[in-house]
Each structure stands twice: as structure tokens, then as C-alpha cells.
Protein backbone atom coordinates (compact mmCIF):
# COMPACT_ATOMS: atom_id res chain seq x y z
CA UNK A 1 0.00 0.00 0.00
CA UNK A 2 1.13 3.67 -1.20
CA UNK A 3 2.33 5.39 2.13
CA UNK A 4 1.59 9.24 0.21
CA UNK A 5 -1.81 8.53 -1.72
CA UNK A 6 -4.82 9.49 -0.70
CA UNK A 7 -8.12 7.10 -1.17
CA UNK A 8 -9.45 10.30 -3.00
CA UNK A 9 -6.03 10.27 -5.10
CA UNK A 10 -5.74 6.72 -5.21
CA UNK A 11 -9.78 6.15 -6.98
CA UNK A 12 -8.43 9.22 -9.60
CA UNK A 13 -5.79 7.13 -10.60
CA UNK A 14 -7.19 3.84 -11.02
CA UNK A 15 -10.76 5.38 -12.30
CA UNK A 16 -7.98 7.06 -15.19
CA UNK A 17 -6.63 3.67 -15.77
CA UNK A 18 -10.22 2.08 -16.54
CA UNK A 19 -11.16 4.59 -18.89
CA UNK A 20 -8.33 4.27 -20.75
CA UNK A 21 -8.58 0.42 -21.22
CA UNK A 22 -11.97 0.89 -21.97
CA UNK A 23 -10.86 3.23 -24.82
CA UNK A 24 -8.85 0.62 -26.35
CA UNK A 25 -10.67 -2.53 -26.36
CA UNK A 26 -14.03 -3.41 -28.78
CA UNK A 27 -15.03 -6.35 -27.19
CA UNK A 28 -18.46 -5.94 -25.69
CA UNK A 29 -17.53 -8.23 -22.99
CA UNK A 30 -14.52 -6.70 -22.19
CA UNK A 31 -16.41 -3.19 -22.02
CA UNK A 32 -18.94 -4.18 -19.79
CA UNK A 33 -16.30 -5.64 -17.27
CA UNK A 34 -14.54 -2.74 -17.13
CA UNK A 35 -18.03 -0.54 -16.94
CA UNK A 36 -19.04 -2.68 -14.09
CA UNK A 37 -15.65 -1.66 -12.27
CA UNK A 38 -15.91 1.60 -12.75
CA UNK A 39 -19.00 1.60 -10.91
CA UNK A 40 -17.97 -0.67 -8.20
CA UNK A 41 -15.12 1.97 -7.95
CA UNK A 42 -17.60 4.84 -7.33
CA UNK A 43 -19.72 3.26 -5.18
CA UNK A 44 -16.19 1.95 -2.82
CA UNK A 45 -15.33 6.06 -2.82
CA UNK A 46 -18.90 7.35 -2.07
CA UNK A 47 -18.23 5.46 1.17
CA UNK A 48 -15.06 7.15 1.94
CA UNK A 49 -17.52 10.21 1.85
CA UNK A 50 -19.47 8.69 4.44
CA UNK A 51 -16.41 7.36 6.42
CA UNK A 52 -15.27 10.98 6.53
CA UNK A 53 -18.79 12.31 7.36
CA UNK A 54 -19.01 9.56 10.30
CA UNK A 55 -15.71 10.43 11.66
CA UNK A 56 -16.76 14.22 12.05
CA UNK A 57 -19.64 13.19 13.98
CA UNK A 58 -17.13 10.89 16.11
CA UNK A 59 -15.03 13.50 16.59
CA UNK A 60 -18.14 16.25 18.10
CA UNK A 61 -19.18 13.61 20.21
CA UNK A 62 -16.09 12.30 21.86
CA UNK A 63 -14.75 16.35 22.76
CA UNK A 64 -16.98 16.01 26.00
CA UNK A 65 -14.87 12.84 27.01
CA UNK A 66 -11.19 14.28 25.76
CA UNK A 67 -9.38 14.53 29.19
CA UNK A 68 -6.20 12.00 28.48
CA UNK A 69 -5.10 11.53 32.32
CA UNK A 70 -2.78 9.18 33.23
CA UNK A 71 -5.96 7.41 35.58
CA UNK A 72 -7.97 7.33 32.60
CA UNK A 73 -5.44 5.78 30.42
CA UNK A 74 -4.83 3.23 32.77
CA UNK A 75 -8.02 2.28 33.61
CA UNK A 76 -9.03 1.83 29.77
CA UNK A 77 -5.56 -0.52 29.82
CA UNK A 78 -6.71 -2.59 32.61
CA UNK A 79 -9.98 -2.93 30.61
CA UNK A 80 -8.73 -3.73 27.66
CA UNK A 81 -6.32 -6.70 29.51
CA UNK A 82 -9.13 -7.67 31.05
CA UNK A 83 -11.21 -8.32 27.86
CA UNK A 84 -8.46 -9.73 26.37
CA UNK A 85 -9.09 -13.11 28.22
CA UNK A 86 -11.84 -13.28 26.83
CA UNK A 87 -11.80 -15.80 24.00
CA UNK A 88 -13.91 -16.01 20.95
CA UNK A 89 -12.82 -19.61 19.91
CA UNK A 90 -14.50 -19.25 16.06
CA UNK A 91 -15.74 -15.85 14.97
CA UNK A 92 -18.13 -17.41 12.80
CA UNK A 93 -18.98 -19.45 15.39
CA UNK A 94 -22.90 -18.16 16.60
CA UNK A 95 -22.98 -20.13 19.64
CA UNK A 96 -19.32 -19.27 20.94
CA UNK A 97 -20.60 -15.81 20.02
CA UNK A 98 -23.47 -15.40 22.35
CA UNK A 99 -21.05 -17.15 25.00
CA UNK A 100 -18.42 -14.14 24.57
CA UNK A 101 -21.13 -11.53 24.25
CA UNK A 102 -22.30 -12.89 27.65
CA UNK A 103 -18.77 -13.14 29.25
CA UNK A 104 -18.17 -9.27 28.07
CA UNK A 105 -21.43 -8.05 29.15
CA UNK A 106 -20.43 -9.50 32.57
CA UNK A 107 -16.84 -8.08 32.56
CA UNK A 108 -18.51 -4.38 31.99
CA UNK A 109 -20.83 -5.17 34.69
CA UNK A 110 -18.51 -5.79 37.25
CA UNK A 111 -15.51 -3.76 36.19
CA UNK A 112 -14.68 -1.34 38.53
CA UNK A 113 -15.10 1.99 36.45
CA UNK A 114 -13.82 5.18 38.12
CA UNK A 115 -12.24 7.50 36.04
CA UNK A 116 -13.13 6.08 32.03
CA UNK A 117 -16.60 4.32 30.83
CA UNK A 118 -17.56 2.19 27.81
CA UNK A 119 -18.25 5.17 26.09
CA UNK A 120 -14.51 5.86 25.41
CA UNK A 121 -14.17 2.16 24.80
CA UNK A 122 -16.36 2.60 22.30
CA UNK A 123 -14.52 6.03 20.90
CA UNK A 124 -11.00 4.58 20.52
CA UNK A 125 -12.98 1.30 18.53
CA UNK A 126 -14.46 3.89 16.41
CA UNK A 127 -11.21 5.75 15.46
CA UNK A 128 -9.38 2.50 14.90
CA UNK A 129 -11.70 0.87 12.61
CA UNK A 130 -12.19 4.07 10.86
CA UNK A 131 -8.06 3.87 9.85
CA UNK A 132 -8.38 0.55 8.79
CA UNK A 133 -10.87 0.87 6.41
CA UNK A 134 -9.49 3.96 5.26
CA UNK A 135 -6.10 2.44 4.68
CA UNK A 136 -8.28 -0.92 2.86
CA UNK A 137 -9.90 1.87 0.67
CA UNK A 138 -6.54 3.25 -0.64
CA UNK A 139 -5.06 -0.43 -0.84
CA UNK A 140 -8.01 -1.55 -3.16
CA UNK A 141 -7.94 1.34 -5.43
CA UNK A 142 -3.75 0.79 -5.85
CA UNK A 143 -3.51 -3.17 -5.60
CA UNK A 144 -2.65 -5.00 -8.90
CA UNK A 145 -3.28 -8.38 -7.43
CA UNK A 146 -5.59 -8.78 -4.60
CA UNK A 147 -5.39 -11.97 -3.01
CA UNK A 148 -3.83 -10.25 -0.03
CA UNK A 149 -6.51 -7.50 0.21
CA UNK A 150 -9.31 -10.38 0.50
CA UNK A 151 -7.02 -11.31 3.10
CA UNK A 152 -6.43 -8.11 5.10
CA UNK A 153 -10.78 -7.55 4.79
CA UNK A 154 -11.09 -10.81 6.38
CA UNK A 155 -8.62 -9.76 9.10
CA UNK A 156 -10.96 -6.64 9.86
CA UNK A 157 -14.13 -8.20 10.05
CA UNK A 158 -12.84 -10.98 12.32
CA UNK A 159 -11.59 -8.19 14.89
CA UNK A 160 -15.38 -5.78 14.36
CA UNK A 161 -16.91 -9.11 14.56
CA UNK A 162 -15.01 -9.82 18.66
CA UNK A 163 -15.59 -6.09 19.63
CA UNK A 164 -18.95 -5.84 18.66
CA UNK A 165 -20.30 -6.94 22.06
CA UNK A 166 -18.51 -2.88 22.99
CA UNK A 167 -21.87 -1.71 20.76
CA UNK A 168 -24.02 -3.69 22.65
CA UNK A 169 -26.73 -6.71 21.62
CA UNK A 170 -26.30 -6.57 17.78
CA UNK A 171 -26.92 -9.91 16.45
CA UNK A 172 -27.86 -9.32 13.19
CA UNK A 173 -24.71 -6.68 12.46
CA UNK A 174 -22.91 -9.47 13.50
CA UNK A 175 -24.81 -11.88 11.50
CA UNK A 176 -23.65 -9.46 8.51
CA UNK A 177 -20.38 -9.29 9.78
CA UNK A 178 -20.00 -12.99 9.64
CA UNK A 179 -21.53 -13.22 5.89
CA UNK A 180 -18.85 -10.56 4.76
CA UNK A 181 -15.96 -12.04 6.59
CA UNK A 182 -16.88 -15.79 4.56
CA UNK A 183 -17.12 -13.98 1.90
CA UNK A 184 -13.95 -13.01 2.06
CA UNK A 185 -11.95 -15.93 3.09
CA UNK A 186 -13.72 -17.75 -0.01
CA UNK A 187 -12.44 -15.33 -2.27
CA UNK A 188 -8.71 -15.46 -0.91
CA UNK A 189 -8.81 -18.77 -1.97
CA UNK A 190 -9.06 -18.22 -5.72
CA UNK A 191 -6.86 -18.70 -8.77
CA UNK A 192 -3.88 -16.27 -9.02
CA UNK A 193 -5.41 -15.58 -12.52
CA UNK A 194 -8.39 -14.24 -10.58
CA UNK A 195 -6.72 -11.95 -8.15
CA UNK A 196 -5.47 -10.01 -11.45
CA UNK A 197 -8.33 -9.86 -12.93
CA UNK A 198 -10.81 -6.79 -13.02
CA UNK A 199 -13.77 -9.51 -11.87
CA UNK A 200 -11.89 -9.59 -8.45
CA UNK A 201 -11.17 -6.08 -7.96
CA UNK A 202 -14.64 -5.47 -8.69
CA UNK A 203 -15.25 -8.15 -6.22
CA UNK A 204 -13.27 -6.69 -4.26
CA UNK A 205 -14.73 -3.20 -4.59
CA UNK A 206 -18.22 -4.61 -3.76
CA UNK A 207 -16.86 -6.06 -0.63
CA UNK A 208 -15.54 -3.47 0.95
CA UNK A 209 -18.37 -1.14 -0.06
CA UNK A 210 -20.59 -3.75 2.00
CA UNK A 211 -18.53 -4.21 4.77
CA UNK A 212 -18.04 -0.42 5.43
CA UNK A 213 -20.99 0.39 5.21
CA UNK A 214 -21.92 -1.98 7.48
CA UNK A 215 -19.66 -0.10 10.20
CA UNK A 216 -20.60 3.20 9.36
CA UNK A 217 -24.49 2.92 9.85
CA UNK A 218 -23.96 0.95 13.26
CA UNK A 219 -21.56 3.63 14.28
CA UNK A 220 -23.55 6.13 13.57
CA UNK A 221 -26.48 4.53 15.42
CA UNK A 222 -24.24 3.90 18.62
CA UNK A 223 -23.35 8.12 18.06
CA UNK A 224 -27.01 9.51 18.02
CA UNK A 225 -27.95 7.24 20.82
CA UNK A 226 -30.25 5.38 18.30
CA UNK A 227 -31.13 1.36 18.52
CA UNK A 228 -28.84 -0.30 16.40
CA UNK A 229 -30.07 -1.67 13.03
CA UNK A 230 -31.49 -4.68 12.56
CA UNK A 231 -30.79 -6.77 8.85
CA UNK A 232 -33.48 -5.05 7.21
CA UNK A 233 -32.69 -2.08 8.02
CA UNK A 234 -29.18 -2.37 7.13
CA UNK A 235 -29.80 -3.99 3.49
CA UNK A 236 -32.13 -0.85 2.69
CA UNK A 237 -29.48 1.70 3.68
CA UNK A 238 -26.92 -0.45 1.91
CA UNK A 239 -29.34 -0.44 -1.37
CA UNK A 240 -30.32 3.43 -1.18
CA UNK A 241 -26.47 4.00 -0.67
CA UNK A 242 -25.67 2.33 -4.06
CA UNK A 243 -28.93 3.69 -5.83
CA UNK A 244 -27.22 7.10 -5.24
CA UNK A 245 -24.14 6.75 -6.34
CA UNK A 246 -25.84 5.25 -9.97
CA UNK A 247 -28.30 7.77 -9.98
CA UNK A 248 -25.39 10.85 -9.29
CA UNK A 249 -26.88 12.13 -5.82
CA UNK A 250 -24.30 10.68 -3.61
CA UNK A 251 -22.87 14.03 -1.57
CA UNK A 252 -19.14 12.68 -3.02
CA UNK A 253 -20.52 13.13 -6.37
């Protein structure tokens, strides 16, 4: 991954890259591959809009908890140890799930809380997962060969998938979760002829697209003090996401 692109930058270049292979080729096969990537690459920036527009509203909530004391610091540590031992044998795993949702619900229960809460739990989960999807976002739009992107998505998902239970009950974002994170480790099993092809990237594109999205509207629920969304929910935000990026009234475009 580029250490000096932008995702912004990063899309530009590879958008300028499909265009000009579509400009060269006659096969009506060939141009409707490339078509569908360049679509799969606007609708994978539009959320870097909203990843932006999430992480200002992260950023106005959390000033009222910005005191960095040594206590505080040290108490989230001690948390974090603490939740550590707590093991989540197979993320895909339902039933070992609800066991580890139940063991964390209990450890925030009876932690001693003084000086931090769950809410800045919650804040420094936010800010972390918002890096690593921006730093997936760049890496899919400058990859060549993407068997190790597949790789690093499934990575993500498996770590939002054990600190969900910070968010609360949310079985069916983790139900998502789980779906995206298979998804994923099917596709890193491939052909290497596939991970240079512009059918992965777009599968690629697609994924991560879902999978953000996913993150941003349960972030943003967790934010605004709303319940968290259930499957439903999620799929129609997901859909009316896409439908504006084809239809041009995404704010990015």
C-alpha cells in the first residue's frame, strides 16, 4: 500500500486507468467488465464520503470525554487486559458468540469503572476501525493483485466481529459481519489468474463497499444514541447508498 496517496487520489488514478482500457478494447464483454468496475469503484469512494462524514460526527461527540489523564489511560488498559481473556474460539462461530457476548457483558458489569466508561471504549474502537478501512480503501484502489486485500478484509471483520459486544446486543450486524468475513476468506482462496483480474477487484470493490458500510451505519447509530439496526434495516441503507451513487446524488458526487 502507497504510504503518500490518498483514497481520494488513489480512486483518480485507477478510475484514469479504466477509462483508458476501456478506450482501447471493442469487445463488448470486455467493455462491460470494465463498466461494471468503474462503478464498483464509485460506489467503494462514495463510502469514503461517508467514512469521513461519520468520523466528524465521532469526533463532536467524543470532545466532551477528551481529558487524556494518566488514571484514565490506565483504567481503559486494565480494561482492555481484562477483555483480552476473553476468547472467541471461532468468529463465525454463533454459539461461541453469544457465549463471549455474555462473558463481556459481565466483565462491563462488574468492572470497577472510576475515572473512564464504555463510552470511550467505544470512541477509541471507532477511530481504529475508521483507519483501517481507510487504509483498505486506498489499498483496493492501488492493488494489482488482490489476493492479499481479501485477506487483510477478512482480518478486519474478524476483529469488528469480537468487539462488537462494545456496541451492545447486535446480532444481526454481527450476522452481517459474519456473511462478509466468509465472503472473504472464499475469495482469498481463488486462482492467481483471478486476483489479477478486473472480476476480483470489482469483487473486491463490492466487498468493501458492504462491509463499510456496514460499520458506518452501526456507528452512527451507537453516536445519536439510536437502537442499532437490525438486517433489514441495514440492506435498505446499503441499497439506497448504491442507488445514489448510480443515480449521481451521492454528496461525493
Amino acid at each position: 500500500m502507497s504510504n503518500f496517496l490518498t483514497p481520494a487520489a488513489a480512486y483518480l488514478n485507477r478510475r484514469n486507468e479504466l477509462l483508458a482500457e476501456r478506450s482501447v478494447v471493442d469487445s463488448p464483454v470486455v467493455i462491460q467488465t470494465v463498466n461494471k468496475a468503474l462503478m464498483a469503484s464509485e460506489i467503494a469512494m462514495a463510502t469514503f464520503h461517508d467514512l469521513e462524514t461519520l468520523r466528524s460526527l465521532q469526533l463532536r461527540k467524543a470532545r466532551p470525554i477528551e481529558q487524556h489523564s494518566l488514571r484514565i489511560q490506565q483504567e481503559l488498559q486494565h480494561f482492555e487486559l481484562a477483555s483480552n481473556e476473553l476468547v472467541l474460539t471461532d468468529t463465525a462461530d454463533e454459539a461461541a458468540y453469544l457465549c463471549y457476548q455474555t462473558a463481556f457483558f459481565q466483565l462491563n458489569g462488574t468492572f470497577p469503572w472510576q475515572y473512564a466508561s464504555l463510552q470511550r471504549v467505544q470512541n477509541e474502537l471507532f477511530a481504529t476501525t475508521f483507519t483501517l478501512w481507510q487504509e483498505t480503501l486506498e489499498e483496493l484502489f492501488t492493488s494489482k493483485h488482490r489476493r492479499l486485500l481479501f485477506v487483510r478484509v477478512e482480518k478486519i471483520l474478524a476483529f469488528s466481529i469480537s468487539k462488537i459486544p462494545v456496541l451492545g446486543e447486535a446480532m444481526d450486524v454481527y450476522r452481517q459481519l459474519v456473511t462478509a468475513m466468509q465472503t472473504s476468506h472464499q475469495r482469498a482462496q481463488e486462482t492467481d489468474d483471478y486476483f489479477r483480474s478486473l472480476e476480483s477487484y470489482s469483487d473486491a470493490a463490492t466487498l468493501c463497499s458492504r462491509s463499510i458500510l456496514i460499520f458506518c451505519f452501526t456507528t452512527e447509530a451507537v453516536l445519536r444514541g439510536r437502537p442499532l439496526p437490525d438486517e433489514a434495516q441495514l440492506n435498505k441503507r446499503i441499497k439506497t447508498h448504491h442507488q445514489s451513487v448510480i443515480e449521481g446524488t451521492h454528496p461525493y458526487f
